[in-house]
Protein backbone atom coordinates (compact mmCIF):
# COMPACT_ATOMS: atom_id res chain seq x y z
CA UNK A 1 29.41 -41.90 -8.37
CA UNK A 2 29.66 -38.74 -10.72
CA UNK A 3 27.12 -40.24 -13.21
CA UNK A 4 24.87 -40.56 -10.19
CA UNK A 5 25.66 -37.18 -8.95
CA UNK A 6 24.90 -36.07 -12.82
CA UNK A 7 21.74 -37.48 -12.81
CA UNK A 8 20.55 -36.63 -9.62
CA UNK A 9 21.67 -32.80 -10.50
CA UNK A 10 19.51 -33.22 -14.05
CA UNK A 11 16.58 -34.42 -12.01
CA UNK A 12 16.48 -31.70 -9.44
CA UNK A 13 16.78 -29.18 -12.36
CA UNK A 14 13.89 -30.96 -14.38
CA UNK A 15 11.64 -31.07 -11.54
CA UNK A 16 12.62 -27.15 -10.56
CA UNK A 17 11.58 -25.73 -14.13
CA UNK A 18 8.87 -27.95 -14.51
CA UNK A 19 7.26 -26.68 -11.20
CA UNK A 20 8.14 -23.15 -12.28
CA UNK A 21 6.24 -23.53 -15.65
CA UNK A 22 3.51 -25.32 -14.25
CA UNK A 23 3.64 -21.82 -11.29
CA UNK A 24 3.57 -19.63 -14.42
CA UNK A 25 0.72 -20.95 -16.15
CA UNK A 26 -1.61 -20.88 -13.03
CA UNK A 27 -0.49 -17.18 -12.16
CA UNK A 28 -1.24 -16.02 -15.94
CA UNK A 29 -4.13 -18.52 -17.14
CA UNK A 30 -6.78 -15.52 -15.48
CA UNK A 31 -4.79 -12.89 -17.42
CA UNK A 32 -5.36 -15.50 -20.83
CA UNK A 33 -8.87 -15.53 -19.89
CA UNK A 34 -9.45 -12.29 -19.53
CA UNK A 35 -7.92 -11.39 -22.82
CA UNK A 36 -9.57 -14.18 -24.96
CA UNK A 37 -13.15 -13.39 -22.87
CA UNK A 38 -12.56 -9.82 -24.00
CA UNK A 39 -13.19 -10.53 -27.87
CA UNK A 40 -15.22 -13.32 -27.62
CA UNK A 41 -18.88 -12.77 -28.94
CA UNK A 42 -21.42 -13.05 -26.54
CA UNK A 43 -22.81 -16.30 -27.93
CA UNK A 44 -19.37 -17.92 -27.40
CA UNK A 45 -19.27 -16.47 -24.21
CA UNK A 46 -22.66 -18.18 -23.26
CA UNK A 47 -21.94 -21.49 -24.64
CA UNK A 48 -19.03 -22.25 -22.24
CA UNK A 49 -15.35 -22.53 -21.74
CA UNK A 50 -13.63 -22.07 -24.99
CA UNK A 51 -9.82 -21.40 -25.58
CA UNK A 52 -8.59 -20.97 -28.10
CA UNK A 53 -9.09 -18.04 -30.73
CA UNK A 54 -10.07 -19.14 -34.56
CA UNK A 55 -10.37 -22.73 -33.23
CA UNK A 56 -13.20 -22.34 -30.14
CA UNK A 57 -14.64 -19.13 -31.32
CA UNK A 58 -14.29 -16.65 -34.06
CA UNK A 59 -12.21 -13.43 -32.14
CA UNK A 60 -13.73 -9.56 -32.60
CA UNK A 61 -13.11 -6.75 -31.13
CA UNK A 62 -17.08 -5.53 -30.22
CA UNK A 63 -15.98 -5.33 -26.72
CA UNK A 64 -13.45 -2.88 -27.02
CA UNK A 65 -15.65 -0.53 -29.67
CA UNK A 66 -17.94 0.09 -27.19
CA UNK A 67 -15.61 0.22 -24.17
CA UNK A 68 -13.68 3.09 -25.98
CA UNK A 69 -16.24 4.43 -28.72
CA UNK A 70 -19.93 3.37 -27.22
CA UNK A 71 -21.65 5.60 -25.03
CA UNK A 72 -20.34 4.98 -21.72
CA UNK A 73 -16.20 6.06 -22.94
CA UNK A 74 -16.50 9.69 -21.59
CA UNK A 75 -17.40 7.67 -18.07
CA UNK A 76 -14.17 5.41 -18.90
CA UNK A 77 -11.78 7.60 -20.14
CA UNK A 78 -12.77 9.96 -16.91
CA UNK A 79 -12.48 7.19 -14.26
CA UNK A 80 -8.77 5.85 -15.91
CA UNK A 81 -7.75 9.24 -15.86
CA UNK A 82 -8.78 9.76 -12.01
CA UNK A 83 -7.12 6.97 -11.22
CA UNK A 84 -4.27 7.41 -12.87
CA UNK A 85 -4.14 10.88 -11.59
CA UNK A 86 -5.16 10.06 -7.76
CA UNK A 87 -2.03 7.06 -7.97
CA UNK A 88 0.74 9.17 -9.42
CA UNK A 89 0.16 12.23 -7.37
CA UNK A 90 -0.58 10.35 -4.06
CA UNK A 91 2.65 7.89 -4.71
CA UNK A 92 4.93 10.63 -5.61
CA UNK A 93 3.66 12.73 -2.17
CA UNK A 94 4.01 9.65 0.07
CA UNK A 95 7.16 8.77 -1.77
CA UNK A 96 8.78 12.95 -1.00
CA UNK A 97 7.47 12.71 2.47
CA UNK A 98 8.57 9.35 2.91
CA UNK A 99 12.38 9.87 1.90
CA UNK A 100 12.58 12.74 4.37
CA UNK A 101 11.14 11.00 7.27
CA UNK A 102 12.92 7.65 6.76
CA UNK A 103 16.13 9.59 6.08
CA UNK A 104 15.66 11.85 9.52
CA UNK A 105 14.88 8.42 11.66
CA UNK A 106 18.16 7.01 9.63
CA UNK A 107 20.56 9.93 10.27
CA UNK A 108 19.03 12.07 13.43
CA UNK A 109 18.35 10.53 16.81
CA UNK A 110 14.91 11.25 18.58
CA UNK A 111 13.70 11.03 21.85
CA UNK A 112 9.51 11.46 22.51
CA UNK A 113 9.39 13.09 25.88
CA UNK A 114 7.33 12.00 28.46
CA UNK A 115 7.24 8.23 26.41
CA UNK A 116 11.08 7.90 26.07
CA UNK A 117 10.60 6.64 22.92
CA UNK A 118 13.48 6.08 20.38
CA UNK A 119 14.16 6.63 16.71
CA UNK A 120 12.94 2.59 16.61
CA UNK A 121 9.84 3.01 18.74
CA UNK A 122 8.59 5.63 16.54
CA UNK A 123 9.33 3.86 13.20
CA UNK A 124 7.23 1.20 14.91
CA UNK A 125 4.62 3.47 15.93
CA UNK A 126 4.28 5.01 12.32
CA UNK A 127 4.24 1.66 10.34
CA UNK A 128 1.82 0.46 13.08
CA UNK A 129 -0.61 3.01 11.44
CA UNK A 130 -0.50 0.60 8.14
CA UNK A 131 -1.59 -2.23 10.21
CA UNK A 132 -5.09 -0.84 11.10
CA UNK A 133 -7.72 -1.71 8.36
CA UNK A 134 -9.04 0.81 5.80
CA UNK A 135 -12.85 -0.21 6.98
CA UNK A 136 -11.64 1.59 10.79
CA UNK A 137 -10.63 4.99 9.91
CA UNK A 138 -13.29 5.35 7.01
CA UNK A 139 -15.95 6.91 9.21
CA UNK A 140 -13.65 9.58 10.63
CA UNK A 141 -12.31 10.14 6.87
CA UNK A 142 -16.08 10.68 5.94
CA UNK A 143 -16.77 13.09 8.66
CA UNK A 144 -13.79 14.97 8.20
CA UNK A 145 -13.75 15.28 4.27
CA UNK A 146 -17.96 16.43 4.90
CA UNK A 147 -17.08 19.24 7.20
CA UNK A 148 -13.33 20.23 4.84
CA UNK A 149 -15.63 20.08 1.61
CA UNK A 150 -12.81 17.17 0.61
CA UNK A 151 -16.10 15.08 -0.47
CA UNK A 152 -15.54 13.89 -4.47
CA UNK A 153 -12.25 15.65 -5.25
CA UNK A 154 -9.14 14.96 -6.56
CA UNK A 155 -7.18 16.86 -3.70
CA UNK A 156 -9.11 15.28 -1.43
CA UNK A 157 -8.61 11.71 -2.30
CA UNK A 158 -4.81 12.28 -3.31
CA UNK A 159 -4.78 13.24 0.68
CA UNK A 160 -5.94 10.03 1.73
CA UNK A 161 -3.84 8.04 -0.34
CA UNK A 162 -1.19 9.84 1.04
CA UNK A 163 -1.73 9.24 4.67
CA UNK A 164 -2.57 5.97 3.73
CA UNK A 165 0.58 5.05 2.30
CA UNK A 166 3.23 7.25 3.74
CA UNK A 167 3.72 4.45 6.69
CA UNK A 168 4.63 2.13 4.23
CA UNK A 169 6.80 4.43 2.71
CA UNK A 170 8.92 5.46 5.59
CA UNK A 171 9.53 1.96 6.85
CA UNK A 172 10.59 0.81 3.34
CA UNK A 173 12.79 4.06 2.83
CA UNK A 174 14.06 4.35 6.34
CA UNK A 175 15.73 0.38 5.87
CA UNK A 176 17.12 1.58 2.62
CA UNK A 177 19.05 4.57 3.87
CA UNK A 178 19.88 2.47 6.68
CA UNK A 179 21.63 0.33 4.31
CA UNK A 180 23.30 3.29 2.26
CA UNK A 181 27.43 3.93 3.61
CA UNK A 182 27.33 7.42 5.45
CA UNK A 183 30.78 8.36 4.58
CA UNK A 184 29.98 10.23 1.42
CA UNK A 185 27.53 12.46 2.85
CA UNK A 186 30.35 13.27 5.65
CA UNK A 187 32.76 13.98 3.05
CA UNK A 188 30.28 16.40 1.19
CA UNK A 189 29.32 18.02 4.78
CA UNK A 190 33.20 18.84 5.33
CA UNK A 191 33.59 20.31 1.48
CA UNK A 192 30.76 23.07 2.70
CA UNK A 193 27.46 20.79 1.69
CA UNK A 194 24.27 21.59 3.78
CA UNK A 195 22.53 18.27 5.11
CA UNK A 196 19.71 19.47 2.88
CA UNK A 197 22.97 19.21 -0.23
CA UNK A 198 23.79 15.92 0.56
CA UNK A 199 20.74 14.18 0.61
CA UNK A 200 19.72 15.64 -2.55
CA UNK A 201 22.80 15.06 -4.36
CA UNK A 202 24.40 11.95 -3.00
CA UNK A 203 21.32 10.14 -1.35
CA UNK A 204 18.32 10.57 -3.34
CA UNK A 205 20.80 9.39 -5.97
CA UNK A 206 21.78 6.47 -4.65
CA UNK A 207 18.48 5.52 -3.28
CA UNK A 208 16.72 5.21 -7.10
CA UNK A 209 15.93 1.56 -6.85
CA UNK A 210 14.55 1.95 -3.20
CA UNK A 211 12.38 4.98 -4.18
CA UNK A 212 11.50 3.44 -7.91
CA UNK A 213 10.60 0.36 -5.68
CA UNK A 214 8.33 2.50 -3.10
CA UNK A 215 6.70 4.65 -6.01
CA UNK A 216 5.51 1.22 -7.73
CA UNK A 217 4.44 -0.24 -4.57
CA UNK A 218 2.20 2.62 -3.76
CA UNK A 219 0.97 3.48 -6.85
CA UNK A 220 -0.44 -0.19 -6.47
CA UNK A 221 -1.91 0.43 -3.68
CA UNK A 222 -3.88 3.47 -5.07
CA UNK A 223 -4.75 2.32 -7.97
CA UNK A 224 -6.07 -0.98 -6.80
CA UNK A 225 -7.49 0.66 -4.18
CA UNK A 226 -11.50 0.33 -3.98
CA UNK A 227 -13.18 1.16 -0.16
CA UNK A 228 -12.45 5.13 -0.01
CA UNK A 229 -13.47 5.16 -3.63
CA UNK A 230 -16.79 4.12 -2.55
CA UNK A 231 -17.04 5.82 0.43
CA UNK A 232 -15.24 9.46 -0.62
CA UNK A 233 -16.33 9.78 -4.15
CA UNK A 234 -19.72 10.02 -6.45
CA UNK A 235 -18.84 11.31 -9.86
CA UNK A 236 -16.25 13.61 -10.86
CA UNK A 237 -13.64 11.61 -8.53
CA UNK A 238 -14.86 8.20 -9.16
CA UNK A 239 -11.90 5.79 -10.29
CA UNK A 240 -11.79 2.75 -12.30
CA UNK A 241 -12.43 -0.18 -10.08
CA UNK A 242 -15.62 1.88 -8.81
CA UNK A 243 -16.95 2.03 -12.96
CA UNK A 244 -16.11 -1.61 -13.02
CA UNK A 245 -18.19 -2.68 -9.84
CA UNK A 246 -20.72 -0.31 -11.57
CA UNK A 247 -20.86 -2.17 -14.24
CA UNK A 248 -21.10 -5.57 -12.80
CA UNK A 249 -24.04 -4.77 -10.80
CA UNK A 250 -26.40 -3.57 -13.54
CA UNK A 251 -29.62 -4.87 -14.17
CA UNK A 252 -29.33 -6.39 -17.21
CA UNK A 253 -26.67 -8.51 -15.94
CA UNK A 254 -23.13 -8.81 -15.80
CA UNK A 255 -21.43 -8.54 -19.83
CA UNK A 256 -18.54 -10.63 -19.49
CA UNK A 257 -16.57 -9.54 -22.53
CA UNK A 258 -16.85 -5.97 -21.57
CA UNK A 259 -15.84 -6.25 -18.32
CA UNK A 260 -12.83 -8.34 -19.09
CA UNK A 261 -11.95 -5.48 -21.77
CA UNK A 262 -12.62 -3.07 -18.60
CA UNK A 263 -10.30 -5.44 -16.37
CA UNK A 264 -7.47 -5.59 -18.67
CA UNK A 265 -7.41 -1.67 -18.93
CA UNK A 266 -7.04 -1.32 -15.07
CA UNK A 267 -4.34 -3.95 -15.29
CA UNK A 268 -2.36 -2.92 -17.86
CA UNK A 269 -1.08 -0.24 -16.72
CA UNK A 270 0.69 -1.45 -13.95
CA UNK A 271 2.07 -4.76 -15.78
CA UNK A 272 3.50 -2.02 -18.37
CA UNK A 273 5.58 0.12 -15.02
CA UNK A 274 6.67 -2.74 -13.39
CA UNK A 275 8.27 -4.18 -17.10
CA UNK A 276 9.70 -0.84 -17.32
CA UNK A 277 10.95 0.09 -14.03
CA UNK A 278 11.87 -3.90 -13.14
CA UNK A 279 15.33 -3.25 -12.67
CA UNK A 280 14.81 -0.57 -10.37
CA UNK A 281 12.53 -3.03 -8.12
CA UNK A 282 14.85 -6.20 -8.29
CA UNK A 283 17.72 -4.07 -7.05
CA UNK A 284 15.49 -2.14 -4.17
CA UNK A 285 13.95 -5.18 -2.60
CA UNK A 286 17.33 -7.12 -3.03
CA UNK A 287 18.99 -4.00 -0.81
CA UNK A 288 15.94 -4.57 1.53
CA UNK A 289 16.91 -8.03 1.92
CA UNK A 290 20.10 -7.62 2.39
CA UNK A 291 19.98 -5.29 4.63
């Protein structure tokens, strides 16, 4: 009976990481094939599916000479930097303005007159506002940007972002604080602490992994982000995954092993924060799900 037990444990467990490695090798194969298509020649790249470097094909690094060296690397360098700029600064505002309105619905109650709404009706209401699609508020966005002069900036597209994520942000922060034990603020309030105090000592504290967790989330979301590129920049504002459909449309043709040098610099970034922050984002989505 234990032997069968043993073996039936053994097979579960053989069966679990072989699924897992089989998972694993699906998820990163495109991230392989981006990487070996990026310093493949183009003749190797036109002669069909090959693998493996020194074996298939003879590996160089032509692709990424041009992509940083050729002619077009002011145009690169400018459109990582915009979007590196536009993520960080719109994460970090929807992550400040976040904390304080998840915090308030968390610790304050609220009542909407003339609606009777509650402190759970309106953190309905404002994650509702994530639920509409991008392509619906665009137009208005457009008009509005045209008659603010917002039209191509930095400030102007940081904005967006901003509104765009903050929902997300509240209703992610707002569960967190939920989840946080109220008696230390108390105990600072009675020493002589100012609400204002206490949530900047004690709770933005203990609320790192939830607002690591939110940062990364909507830096993603920015960064990734491609519809009010196209539809809120030309030039000076444009970000990377508007040079990259740029370049994919051109007439000469798509060049394979320059975009994939292209697609691994707009993914690298964020594979490189979430291996340095993953602590912060196991331990904030674990509170989430706890709570």
């Amino acid at each position: 009976m234990q032997l069968s037990m043993t073996l039936s444990r053994r097979l579960r467990m053989t069966l679990t990481y072989t699924l897992l490695i089989v998972w694993t090798v699906i998820c990163l194969f495109p991230i392989y094939w981006l990487v070996i298509t990026s310093i493949k020649q183009p003749i190797a790249v036109f002669q069909g599916p090959k693998y493996f470097p020194w074996v298939d094909f003879k590996p160089t690094l032509d692709a990424w000479k041009f992509l940083l060296t050729g002619p077009t690397s002011r145009q690169v360098i400018r459109s990582w930097t915009n979007s590196a700029i536009l993520a960080i600064g719109s994460a970090a505002l929807a992550v400040a303005l976040g904390a304080l309105a998840g915090y308030g619905l968390t610790r304050f109650r609220y009542r909407v007159p003339g609606l009777g709404w509650r402190n759970d009706n309106i953190a309905f209401w404002i994650i509702s506002q994530r639920m509409l699609p991008p392509v619906v508020v665009i137009l208005p966005f457009m008009i509005m940007y045209r008659f603010l002069g917002l039209i191509d900036t930095r400030h102007g597209m940081i904005l967006a972002y901003t509104v765009f994520n903050l929902p997300f942000a509240v209703w992610i922060l707002r569960d967190f604080f939920a989840g946080l034990p109220i008696d230390l603020e108390e105990s600072a309030l009675i020493d002589g602490a100012s609400r204002l105090q206490a949530f900047r000592k004690i709770v933005l504290p203990l609320s790192t992994p939830g607002l690591v967790a939110t940062f990364l989330f909507c830096m993603m979301f920015s960064w990734n982000d491609y519809l009010f590129a196209l539809m809120l920049t030309f030039s000076r504002s444009s970000t990377l995954p508007m040079f990259i459909a740029g370049e994919g449309t051109q007439s000469y043709g798509p060049q394979w092993w320059y975009l994939s040098a292209l697609s691994l610099l707009a993914v690298a970034p964020m594979v490189i924060v979430a291996l340095l922050v993953e602590r912060y984002i196991t331990r904030g989505l674990v509170v989430g799900a706890i709570k």
